[in-house]
C-alpha atoms as a PDB file:
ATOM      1  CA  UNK A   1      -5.758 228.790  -7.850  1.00  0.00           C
ATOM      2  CA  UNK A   2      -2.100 228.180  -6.295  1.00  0.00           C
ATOM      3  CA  UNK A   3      -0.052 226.249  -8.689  1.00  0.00           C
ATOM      4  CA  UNK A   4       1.449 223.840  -6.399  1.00  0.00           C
ATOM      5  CA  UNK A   5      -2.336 223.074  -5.135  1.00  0.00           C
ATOM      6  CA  UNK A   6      -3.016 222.324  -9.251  1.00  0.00           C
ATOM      7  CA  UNK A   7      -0.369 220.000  -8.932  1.00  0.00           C
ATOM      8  CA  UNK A   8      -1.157 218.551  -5.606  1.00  0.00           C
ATOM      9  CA  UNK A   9      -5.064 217.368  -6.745  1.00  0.00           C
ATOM     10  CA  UNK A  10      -3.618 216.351 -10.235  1.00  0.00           C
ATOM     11  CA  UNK A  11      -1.452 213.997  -8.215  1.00  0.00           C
ATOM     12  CA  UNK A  12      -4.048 212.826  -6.222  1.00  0.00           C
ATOM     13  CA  UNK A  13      -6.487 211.487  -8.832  1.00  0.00           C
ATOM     14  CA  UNK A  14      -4.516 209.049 -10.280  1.00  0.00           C
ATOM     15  CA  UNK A  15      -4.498 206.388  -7.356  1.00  0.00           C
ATOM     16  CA  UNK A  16      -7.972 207.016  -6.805  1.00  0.00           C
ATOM     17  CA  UNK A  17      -9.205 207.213 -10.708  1.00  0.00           C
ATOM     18  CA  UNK A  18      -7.075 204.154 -10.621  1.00  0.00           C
ATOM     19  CA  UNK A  19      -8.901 202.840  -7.572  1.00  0.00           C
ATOM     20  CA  UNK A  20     -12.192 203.650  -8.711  1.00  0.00           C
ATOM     21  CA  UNK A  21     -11.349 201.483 -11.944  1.00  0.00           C
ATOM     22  CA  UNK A  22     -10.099 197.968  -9.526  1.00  0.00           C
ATOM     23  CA  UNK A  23     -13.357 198.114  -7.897  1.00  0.00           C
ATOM     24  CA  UNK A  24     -15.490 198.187 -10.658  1.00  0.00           C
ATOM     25  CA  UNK A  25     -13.649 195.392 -12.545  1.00  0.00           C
ATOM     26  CA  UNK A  26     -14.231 193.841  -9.010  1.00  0.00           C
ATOM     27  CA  UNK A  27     -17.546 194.866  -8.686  1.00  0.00           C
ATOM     28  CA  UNK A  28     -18.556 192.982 -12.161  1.00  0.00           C
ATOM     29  CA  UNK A  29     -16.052 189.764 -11.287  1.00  0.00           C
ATOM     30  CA  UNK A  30     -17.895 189.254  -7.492  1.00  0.00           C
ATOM     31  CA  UNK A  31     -21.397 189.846  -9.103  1.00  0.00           C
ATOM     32  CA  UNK A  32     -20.199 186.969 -11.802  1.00  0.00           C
ATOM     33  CA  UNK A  33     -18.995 184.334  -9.265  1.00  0.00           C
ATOM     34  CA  UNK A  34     -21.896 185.011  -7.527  1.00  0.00           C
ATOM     35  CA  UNK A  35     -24.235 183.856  -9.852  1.00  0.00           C
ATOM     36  CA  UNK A  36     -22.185 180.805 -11.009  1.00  0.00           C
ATOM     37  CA  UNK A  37     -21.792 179.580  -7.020  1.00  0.00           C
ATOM     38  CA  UNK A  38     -25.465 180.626  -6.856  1.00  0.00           C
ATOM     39  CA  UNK A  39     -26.131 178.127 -10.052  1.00  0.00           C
ATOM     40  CA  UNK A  40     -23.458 175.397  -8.476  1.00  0.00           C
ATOM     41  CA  UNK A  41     -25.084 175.246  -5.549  1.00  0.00           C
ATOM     42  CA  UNK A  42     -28.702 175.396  -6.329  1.00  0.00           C
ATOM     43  CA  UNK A  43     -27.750 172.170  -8.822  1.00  0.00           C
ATOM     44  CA  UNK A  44     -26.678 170.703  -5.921  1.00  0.00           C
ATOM     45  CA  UNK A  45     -29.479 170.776  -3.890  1.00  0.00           C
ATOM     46  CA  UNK A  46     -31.863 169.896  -6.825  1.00  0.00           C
ATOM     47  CA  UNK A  47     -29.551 166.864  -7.315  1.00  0.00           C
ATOM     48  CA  UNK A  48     -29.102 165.739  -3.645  1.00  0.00           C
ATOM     49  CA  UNK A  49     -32.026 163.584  -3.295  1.00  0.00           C
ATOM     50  CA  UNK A  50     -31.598 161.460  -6.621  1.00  0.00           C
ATOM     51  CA  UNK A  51     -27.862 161.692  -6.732  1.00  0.00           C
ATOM     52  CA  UNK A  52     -27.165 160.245  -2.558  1.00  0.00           C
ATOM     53  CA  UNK A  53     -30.271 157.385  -2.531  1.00  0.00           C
ATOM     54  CA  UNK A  54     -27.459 154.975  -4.032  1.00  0.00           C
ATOM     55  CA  UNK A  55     -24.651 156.396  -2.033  1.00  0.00           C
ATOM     56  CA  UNK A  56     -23.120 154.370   1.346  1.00  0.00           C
ATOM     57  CA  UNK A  57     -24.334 156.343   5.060  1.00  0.00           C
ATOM     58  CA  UNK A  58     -20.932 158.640   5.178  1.00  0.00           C
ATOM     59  CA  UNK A  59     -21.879 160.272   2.251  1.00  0.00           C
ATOM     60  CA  UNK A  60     -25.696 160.770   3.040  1.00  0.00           C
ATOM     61  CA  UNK A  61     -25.102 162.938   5.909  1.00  0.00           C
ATOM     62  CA  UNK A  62     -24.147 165.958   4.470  1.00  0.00           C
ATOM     63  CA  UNK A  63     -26.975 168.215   3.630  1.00  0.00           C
ATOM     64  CA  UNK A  64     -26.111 168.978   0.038  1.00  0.00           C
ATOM     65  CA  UNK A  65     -23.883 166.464  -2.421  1.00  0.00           C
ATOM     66  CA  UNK A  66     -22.237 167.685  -5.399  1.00  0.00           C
ATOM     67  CA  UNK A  67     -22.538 164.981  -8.280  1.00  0.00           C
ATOM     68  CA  UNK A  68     -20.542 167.658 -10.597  1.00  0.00           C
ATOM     69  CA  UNK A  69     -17.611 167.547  -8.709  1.00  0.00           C
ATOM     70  CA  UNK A  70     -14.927 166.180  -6.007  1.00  0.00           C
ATOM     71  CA  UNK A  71     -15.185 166.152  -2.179  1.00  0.00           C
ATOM     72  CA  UNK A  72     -13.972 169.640  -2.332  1.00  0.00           C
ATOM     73  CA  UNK A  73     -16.764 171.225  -4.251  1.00  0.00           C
ATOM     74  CA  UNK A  74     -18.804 171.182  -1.508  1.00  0.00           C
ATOM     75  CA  UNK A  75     -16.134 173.940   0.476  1.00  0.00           C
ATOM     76  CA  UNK A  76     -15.284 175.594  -3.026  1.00  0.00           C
ATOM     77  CA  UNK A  77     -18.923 176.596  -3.606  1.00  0.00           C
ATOM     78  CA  UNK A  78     -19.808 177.839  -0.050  1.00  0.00           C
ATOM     79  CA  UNK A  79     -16.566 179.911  -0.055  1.00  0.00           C
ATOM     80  CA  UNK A  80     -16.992 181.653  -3.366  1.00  0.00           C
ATOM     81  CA  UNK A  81     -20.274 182.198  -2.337  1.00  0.00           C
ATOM     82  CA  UNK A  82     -19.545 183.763   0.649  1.00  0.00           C
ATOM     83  CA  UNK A  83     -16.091 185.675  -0.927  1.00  0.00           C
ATOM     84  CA  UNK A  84     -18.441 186.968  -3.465  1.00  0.00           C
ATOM     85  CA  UNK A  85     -20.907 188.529  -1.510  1.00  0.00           C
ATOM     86  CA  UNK A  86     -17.984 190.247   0.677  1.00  0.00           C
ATOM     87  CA  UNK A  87     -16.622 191.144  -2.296  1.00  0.00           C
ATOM     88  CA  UNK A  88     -19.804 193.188  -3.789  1.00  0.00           C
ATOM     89  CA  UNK A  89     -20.583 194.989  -0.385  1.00  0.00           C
ATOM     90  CA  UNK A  90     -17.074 195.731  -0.519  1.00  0.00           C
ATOM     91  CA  UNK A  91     -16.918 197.146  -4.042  1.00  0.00           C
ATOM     92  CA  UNK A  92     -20.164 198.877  -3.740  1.00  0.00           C
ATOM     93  CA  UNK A  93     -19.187 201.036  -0.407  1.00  0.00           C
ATOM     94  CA  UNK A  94     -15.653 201.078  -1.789  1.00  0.00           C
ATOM     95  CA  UNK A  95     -16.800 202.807  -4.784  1.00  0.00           C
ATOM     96  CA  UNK A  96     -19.186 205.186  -2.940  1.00  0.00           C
ATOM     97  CA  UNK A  97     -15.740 205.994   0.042  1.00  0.00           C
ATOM     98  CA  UNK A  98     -13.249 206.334  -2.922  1.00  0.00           C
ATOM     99  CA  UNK A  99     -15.741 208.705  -4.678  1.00  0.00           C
ATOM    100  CA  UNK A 100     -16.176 210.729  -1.837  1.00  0.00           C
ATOM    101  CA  UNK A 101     -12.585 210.934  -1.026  1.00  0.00           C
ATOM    102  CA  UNK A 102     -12.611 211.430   2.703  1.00  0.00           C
ATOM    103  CA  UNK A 103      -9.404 209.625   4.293  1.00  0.00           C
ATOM    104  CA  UNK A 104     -12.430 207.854   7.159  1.00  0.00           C
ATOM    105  CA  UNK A 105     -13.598 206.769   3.661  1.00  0.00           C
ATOM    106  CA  UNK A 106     -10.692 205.506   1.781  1.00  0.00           C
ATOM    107  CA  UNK A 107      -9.612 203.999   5.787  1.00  0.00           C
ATOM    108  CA  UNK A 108     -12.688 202.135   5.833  1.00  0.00           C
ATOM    109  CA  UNK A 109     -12.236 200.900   1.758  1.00  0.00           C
ATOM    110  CA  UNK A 110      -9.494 200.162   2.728  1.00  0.00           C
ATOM    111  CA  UNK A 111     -10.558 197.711   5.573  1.00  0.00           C
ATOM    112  CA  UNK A 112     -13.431 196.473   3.797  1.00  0.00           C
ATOM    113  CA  UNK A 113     -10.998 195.336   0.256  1.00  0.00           C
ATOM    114  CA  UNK A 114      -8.581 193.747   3.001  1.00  0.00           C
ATOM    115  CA  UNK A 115     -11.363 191.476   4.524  1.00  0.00           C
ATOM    116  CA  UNK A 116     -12.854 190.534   0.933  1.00  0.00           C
ATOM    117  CA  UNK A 117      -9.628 189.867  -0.170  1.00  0.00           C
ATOM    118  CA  UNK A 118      -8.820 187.475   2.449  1.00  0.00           C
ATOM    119  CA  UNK A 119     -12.073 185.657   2.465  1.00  0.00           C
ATOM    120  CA  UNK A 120     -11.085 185.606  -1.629  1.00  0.00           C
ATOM    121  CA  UNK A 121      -7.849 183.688  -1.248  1.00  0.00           C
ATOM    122  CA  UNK A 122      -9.543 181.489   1.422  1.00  0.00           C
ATOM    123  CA  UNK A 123     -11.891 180.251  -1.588  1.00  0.00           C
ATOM    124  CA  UNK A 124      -8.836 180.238  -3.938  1.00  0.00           C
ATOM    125  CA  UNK A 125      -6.897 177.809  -1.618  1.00  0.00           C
ATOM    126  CA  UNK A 126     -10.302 175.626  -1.839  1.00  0.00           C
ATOM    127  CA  UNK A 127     -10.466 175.884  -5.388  1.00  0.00           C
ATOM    128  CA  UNK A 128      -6.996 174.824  -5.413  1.00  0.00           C
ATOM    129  CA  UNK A 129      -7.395 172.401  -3.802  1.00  0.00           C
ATOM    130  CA  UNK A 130     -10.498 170.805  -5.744  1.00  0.00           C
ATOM    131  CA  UNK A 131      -8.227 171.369  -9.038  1.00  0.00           C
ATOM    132  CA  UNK A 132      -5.462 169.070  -7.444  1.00  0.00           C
ATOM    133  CA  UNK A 133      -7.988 166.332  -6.406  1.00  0.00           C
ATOM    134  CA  UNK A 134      -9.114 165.690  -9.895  1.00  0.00           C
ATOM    135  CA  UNK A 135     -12.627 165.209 -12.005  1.00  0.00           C
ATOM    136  CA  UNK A 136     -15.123 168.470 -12.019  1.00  0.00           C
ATOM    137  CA  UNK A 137     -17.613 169.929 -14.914  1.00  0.00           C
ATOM    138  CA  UNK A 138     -17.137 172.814 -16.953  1.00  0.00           C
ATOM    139  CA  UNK A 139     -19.472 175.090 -14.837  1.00  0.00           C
ATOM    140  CA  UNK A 140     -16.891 174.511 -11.752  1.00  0.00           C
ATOM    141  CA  UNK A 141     -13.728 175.130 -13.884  1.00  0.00           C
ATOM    142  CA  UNK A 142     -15.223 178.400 -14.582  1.00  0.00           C
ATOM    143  CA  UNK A 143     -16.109 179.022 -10.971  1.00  0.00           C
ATOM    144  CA  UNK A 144     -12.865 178.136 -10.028  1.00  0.00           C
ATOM    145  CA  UNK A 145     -10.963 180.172 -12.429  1.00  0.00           C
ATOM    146  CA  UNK A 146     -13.131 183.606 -11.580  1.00  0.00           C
ATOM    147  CA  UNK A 147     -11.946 182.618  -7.583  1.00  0.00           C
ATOM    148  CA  UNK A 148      -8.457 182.713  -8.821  1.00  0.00           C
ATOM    149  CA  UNK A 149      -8.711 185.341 -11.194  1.00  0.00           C
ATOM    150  CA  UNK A 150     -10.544 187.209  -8.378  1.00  0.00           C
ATOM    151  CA  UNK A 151      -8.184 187.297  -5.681  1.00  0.00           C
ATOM    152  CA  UNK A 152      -5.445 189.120  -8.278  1.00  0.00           C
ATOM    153  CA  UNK A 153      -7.770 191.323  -8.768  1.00  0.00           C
ATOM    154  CA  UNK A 154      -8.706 192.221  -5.530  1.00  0.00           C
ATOM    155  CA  UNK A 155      -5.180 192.267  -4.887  1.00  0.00           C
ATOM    156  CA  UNK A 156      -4.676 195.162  -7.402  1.00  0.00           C
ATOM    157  CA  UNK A 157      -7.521 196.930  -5.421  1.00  0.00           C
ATOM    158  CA  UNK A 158      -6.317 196.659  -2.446  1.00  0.00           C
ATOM    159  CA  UNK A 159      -3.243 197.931  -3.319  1.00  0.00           C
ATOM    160  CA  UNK A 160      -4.513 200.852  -5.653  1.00  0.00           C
ATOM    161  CA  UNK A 161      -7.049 201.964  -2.222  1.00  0.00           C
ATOM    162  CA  UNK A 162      -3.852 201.764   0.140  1.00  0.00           C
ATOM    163  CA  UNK A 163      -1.696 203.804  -2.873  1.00  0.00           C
ATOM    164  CA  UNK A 164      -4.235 206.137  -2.704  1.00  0.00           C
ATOM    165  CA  UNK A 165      -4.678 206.465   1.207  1.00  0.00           C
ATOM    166  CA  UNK A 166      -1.345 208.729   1.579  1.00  0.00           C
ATOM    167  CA  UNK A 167      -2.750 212.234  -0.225  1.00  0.00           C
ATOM    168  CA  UNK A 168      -5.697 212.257   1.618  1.00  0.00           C
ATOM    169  CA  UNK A 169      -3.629 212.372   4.910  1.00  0.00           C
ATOM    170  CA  UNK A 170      -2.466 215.969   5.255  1.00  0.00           C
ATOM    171  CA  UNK A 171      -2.641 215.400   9.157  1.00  0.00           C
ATOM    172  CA  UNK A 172      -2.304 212.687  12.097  1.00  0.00           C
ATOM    173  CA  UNK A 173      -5.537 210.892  12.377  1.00  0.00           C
ATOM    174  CA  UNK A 174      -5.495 211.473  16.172  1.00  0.00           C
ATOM    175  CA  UNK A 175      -4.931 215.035  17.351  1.00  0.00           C
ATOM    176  CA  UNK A 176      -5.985 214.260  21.234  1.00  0.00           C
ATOM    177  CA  UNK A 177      -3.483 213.754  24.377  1.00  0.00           C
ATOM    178  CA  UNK A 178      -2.177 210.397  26.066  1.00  0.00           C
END
């Protein structure tokens, strides 16, 4: 083998060895907040009906009260929820593109860490925003901190796949005429 192609792989598996390592730290942290939103919010829905019969009308429209927490639990659950599961599907294919090491692949990682990440500091904000307001249990603190500890994470991903994204691309994406 060429010595300067030696060099040139060698080179290339560290962004994507380091890659590969982000998304399954990721891949554990999503699975994790998604089973303590899944526990937050099935408490609240077992709680609902006993918790909002001594509540005023305002509060007894909303389908599911959260007698563990502040007015912003409600948003803080759904998010994580919904930031976890992103962030699983994303890990999972992310792992299986940066494996196979096609640049479509690590384009469409790529994409996919972008979009969980957002949808990760969207829940962050939330569970900022519950810590400011005030009172919550121990099972939302924890929730809370994997959101936050989460989006740094992901942010390392994302930034690991996009490191790595420059030595699979030996030529323009788009070889066709204007």
């Amino acid at each position: 083998m060429n010595s300067s192609l030696e060099k040139f792989i060698m080179a290339t598996e560290g962004p994507k060895a380091l890659a590969t390592f982000f998304l399954f730290i990721n891949l554990l942290m999503y699975a994790i907040l998604v089973v303590v939103a899944g526990w937050a919010l099935n408490y609240g829905i077992d709680e609902t009906p006993q918790s909002v019969s001594e509540l005023s009308l305002p509060a007894r429209l909303f389908p599911v009260y959260y007698p563990i927490g502040n007015l912003a639990t409600g948003f803080v659950v759904m998010f994580s929820l919904i930031a976890g599961l992103v962030g699983v599907a994303a890990s999972l294919t992310g792992l299986q593109n940066v494996v196979q090491g096609s640049t479509s692949g690590l384009l469409s990682a790529a994409a996919s860490s972008v979009m969980a990440w957002g949808l990760t500091l969207l829940a962050m904000g939330l569970a900022c925003k519950e810590i400011s307001i005030g009172w919550r249990t121990a099972g939302l603190r924890a929730l809370e901190t994997l959101t936050i500890m989460a989006s740094g994470t992901q942010l390392l991903c994302t930034g690991a796949i996009h490191a790595a994204l420059p030595s699979t691309i030996s030529q323009p994406l788009f070889t066709g005429r204007a």
